[in-house]
Protein backbone atom coordinates (compact mmCIF):
# COMPACT_ATOMS: atom_id res chain seq x y z
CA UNK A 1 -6.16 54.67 -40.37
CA UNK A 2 -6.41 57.45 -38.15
CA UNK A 3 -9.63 55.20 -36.48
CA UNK A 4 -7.12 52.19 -36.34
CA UNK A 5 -5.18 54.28 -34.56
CA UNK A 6 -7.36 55.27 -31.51
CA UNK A 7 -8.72 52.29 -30.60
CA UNK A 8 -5.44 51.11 -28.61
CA UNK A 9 -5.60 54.55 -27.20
CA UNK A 10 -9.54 54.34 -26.58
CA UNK A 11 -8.65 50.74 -24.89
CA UNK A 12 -6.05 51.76 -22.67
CA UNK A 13 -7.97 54.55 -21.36
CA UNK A 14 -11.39 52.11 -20.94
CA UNK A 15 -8.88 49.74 -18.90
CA UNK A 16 -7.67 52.20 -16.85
CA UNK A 17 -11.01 53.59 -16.06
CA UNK A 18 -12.28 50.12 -14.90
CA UNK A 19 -8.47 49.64 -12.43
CA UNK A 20 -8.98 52.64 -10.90
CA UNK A 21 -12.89 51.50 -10.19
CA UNK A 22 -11.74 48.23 -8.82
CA UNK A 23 -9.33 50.06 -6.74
CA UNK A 24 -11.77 52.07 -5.28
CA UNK A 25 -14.50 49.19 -4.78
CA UNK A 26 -11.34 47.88 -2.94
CA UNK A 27 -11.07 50.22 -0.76
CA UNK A 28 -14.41 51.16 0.01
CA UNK A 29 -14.79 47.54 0.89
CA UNK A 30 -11.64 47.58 3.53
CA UNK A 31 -13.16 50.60 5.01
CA UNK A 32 -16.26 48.85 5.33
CA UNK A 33 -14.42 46.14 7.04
CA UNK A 34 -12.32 47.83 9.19
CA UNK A 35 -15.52 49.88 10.31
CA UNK A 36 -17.65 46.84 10.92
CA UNK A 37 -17.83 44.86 14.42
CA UNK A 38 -17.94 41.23 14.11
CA UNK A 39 -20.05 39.58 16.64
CA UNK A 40 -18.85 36.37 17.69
CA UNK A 41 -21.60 33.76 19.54
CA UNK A 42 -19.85 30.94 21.52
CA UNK A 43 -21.54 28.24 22.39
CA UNK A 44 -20.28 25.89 25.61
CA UNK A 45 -21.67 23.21 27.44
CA UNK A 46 -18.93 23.73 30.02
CA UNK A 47 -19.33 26.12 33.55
CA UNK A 48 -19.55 29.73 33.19
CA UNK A 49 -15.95 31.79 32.76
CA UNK A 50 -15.68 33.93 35.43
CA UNK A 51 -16.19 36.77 33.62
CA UNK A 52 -18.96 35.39 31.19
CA UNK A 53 -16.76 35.64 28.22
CA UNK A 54 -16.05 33.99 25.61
CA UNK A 55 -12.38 31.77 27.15
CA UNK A 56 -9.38 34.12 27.30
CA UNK A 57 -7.43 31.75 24.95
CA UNK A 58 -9.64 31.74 22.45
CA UNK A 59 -10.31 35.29 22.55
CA UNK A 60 -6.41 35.68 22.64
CA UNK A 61 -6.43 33.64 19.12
CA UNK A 62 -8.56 35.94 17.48
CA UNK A 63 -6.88 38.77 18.81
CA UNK A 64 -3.46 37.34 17.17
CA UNK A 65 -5.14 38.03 13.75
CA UNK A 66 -6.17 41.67 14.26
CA UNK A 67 -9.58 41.49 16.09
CA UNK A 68 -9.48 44.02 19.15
CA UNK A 69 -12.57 43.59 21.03
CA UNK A 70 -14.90 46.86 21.66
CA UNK A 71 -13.24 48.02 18.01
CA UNK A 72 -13.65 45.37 15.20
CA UNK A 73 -15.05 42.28 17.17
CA UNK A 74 -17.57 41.90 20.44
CA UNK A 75 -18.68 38.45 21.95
CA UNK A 76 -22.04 36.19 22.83
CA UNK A 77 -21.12 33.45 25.11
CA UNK A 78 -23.49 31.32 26.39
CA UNK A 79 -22.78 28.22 28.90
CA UNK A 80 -24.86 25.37 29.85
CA UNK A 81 -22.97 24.76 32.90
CA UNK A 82 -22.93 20.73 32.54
CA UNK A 83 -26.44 20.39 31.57
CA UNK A 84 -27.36 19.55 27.27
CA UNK A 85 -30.72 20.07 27.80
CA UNK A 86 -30.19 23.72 28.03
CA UNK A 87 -27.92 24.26 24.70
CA UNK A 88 -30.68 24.21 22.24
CA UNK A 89 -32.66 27.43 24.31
CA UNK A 90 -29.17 28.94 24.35
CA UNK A 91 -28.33 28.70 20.97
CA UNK A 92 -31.63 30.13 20.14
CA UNK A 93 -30.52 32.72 21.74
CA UNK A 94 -27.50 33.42 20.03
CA UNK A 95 -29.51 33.30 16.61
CA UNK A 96 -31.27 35.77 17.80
CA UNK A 97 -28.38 37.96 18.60
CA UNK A 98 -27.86 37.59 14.86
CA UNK A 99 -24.24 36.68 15.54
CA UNK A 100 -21.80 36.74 12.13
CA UNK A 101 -20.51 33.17 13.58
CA UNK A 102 -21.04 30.64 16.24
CA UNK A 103 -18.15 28.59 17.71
CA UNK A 104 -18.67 25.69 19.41
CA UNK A 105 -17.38 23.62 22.40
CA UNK A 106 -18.38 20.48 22.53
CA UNK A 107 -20.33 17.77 20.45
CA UNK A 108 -24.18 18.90 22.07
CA UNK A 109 -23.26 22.39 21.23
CA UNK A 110 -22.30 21.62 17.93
CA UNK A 111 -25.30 19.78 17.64
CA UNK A 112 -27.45 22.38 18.89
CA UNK A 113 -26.23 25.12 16.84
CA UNK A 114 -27.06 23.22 13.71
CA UNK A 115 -30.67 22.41 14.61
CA UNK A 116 -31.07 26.33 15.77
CA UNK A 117 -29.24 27.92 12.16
CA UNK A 118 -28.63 26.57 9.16
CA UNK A 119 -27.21 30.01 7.41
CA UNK A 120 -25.09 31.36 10.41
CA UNK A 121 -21.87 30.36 10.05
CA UNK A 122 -20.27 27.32 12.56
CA UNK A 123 -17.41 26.41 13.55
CA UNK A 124 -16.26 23.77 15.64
CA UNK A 125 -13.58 25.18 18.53
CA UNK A 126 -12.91 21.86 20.36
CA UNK A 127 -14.08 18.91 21.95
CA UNK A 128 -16.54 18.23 18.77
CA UNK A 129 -15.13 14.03 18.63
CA UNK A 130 -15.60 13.08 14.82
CA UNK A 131 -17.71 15.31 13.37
CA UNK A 132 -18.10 13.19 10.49
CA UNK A 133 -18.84 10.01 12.06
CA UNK A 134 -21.75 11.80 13.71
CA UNK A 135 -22.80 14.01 10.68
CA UNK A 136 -22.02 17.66 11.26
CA UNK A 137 -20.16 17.65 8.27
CA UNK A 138 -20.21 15.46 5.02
CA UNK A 139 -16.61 15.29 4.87
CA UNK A 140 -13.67 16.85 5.96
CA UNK A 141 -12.67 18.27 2.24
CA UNK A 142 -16.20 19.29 1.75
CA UNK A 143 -18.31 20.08 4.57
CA UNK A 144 -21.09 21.51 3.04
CA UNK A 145 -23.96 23.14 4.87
CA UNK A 146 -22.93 25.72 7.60
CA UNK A 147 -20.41 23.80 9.60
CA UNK A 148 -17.15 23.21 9.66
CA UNK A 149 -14.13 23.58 12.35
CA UNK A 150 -11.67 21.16 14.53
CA UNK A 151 -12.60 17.66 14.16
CA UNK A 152 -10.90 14.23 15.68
CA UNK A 153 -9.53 11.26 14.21
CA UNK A 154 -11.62 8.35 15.89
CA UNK A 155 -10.40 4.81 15.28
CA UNK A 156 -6.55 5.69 15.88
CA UNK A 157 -6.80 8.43 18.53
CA UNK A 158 -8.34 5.62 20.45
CA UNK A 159 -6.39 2.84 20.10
CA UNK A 160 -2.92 5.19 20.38
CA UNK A 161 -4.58 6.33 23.95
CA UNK A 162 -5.06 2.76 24.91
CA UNK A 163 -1.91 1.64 24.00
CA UNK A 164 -0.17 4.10 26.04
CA UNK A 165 -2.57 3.39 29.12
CA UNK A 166 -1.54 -0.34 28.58
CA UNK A 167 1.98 0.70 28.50
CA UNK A 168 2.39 2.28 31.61
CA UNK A 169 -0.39 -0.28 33.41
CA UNK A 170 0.93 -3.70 31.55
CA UNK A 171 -0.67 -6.05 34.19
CA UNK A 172 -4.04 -3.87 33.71
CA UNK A 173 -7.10 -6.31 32.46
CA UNK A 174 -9.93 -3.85 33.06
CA UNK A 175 -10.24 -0.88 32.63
CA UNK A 176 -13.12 1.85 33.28
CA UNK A 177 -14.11 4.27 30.80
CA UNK A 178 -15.92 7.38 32.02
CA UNK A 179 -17.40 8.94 29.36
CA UNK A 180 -20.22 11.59 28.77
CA UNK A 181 -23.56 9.45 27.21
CA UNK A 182 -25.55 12.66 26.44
CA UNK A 183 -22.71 13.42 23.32
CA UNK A 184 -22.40 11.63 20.50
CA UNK A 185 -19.15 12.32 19.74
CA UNK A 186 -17.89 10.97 22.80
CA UNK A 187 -20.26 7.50 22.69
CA UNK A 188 -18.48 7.08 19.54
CA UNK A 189 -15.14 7.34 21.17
CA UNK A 190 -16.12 5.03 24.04
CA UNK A 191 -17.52 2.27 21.18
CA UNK A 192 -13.47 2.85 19.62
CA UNK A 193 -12.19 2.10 22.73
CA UNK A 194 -14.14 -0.98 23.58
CA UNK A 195 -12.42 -2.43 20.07
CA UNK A 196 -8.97 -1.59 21.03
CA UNK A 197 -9.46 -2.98 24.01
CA UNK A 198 -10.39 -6.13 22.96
CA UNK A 199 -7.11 -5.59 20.77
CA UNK A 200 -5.35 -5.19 24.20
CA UNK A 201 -7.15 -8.17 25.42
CA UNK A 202 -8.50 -5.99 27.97
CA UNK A 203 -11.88 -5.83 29.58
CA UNK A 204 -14.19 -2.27 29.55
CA UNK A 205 -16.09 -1.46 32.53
CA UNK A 206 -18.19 1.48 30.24
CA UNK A 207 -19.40 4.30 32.30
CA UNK A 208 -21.61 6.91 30.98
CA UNK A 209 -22.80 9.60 33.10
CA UNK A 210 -25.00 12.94 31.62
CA UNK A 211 -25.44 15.60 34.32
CA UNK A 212 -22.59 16.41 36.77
CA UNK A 213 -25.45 14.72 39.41
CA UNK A 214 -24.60 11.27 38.40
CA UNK A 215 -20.60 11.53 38.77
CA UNK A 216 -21.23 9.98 42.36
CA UNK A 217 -23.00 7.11 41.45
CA UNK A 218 -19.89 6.78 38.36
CA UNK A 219 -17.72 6.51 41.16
CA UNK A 220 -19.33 3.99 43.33
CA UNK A 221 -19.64 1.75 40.27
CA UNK A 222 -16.18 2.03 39.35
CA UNK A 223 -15.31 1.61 43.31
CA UNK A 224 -17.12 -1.78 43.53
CA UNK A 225 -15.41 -3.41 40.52
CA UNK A 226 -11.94 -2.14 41.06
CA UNK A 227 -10.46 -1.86 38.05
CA UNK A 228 -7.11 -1.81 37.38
CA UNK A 229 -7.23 1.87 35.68
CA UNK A 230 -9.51 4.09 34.55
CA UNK A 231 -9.66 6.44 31.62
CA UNK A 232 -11.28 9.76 31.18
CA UNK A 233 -12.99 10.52 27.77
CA UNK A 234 -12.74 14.38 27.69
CA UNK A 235 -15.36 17.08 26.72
CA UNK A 236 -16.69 19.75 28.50
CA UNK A 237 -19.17 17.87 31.08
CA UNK A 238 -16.28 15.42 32.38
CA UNK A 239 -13.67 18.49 31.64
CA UNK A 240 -15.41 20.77 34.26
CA UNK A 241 -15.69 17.95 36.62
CA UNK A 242 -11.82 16.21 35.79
CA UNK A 243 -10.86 17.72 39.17
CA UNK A 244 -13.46 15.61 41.21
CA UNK A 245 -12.25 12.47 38.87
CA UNK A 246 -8.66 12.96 39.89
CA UNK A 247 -9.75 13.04 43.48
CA UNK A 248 -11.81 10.27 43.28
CA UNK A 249 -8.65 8.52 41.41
CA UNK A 250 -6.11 9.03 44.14
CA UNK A 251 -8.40 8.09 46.73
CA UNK A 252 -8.70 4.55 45.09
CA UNK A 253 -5.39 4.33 43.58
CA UNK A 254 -6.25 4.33 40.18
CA UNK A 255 -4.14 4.93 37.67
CA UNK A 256 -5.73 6.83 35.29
CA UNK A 257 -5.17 8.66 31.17
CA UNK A 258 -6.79 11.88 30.31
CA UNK A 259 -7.35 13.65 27.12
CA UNK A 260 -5.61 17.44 28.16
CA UNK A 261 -2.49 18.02 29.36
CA UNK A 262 -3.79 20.25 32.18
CA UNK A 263 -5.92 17.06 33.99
CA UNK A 264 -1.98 15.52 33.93
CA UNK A 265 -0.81 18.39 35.69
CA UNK A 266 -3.63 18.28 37.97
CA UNK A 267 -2.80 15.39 39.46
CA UNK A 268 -4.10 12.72 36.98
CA UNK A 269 -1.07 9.87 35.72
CA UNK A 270 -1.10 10.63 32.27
CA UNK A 271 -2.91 12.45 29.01
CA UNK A 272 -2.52 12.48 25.14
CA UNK A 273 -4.25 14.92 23.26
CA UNK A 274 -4.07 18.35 21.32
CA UNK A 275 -3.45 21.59 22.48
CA UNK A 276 -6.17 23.51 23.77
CA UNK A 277 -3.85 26.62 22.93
CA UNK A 278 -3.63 24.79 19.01
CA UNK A 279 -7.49 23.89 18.54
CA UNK A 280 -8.03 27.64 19.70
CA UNK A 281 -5.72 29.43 17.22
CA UNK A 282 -7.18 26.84 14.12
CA UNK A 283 -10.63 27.40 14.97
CA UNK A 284 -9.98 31.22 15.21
CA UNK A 285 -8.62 31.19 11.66
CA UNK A 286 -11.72 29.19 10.30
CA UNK A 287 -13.62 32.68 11.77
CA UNK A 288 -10.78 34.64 9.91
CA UNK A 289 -11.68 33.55 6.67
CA UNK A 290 -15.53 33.37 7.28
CA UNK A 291 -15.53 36.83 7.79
CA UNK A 292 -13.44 37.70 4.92
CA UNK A 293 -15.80 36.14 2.71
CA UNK A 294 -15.42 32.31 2.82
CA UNK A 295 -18.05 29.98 2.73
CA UNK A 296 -17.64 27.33 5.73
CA UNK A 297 -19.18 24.51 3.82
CA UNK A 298 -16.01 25.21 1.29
CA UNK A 299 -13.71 25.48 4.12
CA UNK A 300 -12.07 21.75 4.63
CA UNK A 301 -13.03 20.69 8.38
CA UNK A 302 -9.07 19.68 9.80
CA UNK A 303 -7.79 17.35 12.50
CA UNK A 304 -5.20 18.24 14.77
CA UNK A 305 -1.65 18.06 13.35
CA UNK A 306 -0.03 17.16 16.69
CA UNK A 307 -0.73 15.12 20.18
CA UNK A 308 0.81 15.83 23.29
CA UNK A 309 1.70 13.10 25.57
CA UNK A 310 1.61 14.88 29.42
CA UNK A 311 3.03 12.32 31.89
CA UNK A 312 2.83 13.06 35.75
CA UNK A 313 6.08 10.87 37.68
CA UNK A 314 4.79 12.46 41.20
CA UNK A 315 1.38 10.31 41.06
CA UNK A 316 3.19 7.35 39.34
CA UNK A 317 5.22 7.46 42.54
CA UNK A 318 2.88 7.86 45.17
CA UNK A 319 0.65 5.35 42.97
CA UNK A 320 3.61 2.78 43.45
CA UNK A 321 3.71 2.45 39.67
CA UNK A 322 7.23 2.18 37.82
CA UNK A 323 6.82 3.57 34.43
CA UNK A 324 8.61 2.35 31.47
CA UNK A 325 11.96 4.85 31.13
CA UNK A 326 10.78 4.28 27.31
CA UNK A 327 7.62 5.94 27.84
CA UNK A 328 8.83 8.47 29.99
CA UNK A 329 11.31 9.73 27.26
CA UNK A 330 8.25 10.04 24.81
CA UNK A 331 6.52 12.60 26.98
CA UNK A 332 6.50 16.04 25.50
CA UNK A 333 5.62 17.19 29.66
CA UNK A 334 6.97 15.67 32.26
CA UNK A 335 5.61 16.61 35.64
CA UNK A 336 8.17 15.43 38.62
């Protein structure tokens, strides 16, 4: 009896033994994670920041969740400033940085990152077009492998952007698509287009250029056949030259859709897209939970939630173009 009698006793004190060794594992493991600095690669095929960091927004997203850089997380950024052919050598680099994570702008980067690691973590920042379309990822519930991150919706993204172009151009029966060749991602988006433009029952005049060199020849092909707009298919070759496309636009009168809100307020006619500020603050979570333990092939790949429609009324104007009052309600920026 007396036996019977301490073994509740005998349990009780066995399971508080083991709580108060889980509590300490606990907190031996936060100290080990406050104490640690995270080293964060990113991987661009866009120009150099200024500074040679990693983009101030995106740094600013990470920083929303606790990471202070120079105490718990530093940077790698390396740029290919417009030319693909230099990602893979870069993201060599990185690997050899031994970086806890790579983010990546762009469908090359993307691309390169996975042929240089397949065990360091990846995770798609922006501009990566479908990632499962062009086999990053297996799936956006299940990624799998070391990749996950921001991905877009192809098929309607496409059409919805032509649509819109059609809307404010209705007389508009061809249209030129400038698009970077060298990225999958973006091809795939151009091939989307074509289809909802023979939807439209409008013609594509397909540009693809793949080094900031051949932008000039773009535009004398799109000068010769005068089309009656033009759209932009954005990543970060044809981002870091949008201001020489919105130039070139004006010049010829060309009215002409965008993928950011920023190329709008540049001087372009129009954009729908996400937010860079949104992709940013997603893809910084994706890191969040990587470091905290999560597996990114378990991590479900997402789409943006929202799309910004960015309208400029001072080029409409000076392009002569009336736009519908219907479509100019539906823009979340208006730029008069």
């Amino acid at each position: 009896m007396k036996a019977d009698r301490r073994m509740p006793i005998l349990r009780r004190c066995l399971l508080s033994i083991l709580a108060t060794l889980a509590a300490w594992t606990c907190l031996a493991f936060a100290q080990v994670q406050d104490k640690k600095v995270f080293r964060v690669g990113l991987l661009s095929g866009a120009a150099r920041t200024p500074d040679g960091n990693a983009p101030k927004l995106f740094r600013d997203a990470l920083g929303g969740l606790g990471y202070v850089e120079g105490k718990n997380i530093s940077y790698q950024a390396r740029f290919a400033d417009g030319d693909a052919e230099r990602l893979p050598g870069l993201a060599q680099e990185l690997v050899g940085l031994k970086v806890d994570v790579i983010a990546t702008l762009g469908g090359p980067a993307t691309a390169a990152a996975k042929r240089a690691s397949s065990t360091i973590p990846i995770v798609m920042a922006r501009a990566a077009g479908d990632a499962v379309a062009t086999g990053w990822i297996s799936s956006l519930a299940r990624p799998g492998g070391n990749v996950t991150g921001m991905t877009d919706e192809l098929v309607q993204l496409s059409a919805k952007r032509m649509e819109l172009l059609k809307e404010a151009v209705p007389n508009a029966s061809v249209i030129a698509v400038l698009w970077n060749a060298a990225d999958a991602g973006m091809t795939l988006r151009s091939q989307e287009i074509e289809k909802a433009a023979r939807i439209l029952k409008v013609e594509v005049q397909a540009i693809g250029v793949r080094r900031a060199e051949e932008f000039d020849a773009a535009f004398k092909a799109i000068a010769r056949s005068r089309p009656h707009a033009m759209f932009l298919i954005s990543d970060p070759l044809t981002n870091m030259n949008s201001k020489s496309v919105i130039e070139f636009a004006a010049a010829q009168r060309i009215p002409a859709m965008y993928e950011n809100g920023f190329q709008a307020r540049d001087g372009g006619l129009m954009a729908y897209g996400s937010s860079i500020e949104d992709d940013f603050r997603r893809a910084a979570v994706f890191i969040d939970r990587i470091f905290k333990g999560a597996k990114p092939g378990e991590l479900p790949a997402e789409q943006p939630t929202r799309h910004y429609l960015t309208i400029n009324a001072k080029t409409a104007a000076t392009l002569g173009l009336p736009l519908p009052p219907a479509l100019l309600l539906r823009a979340d920026q208006l730029y008069q």
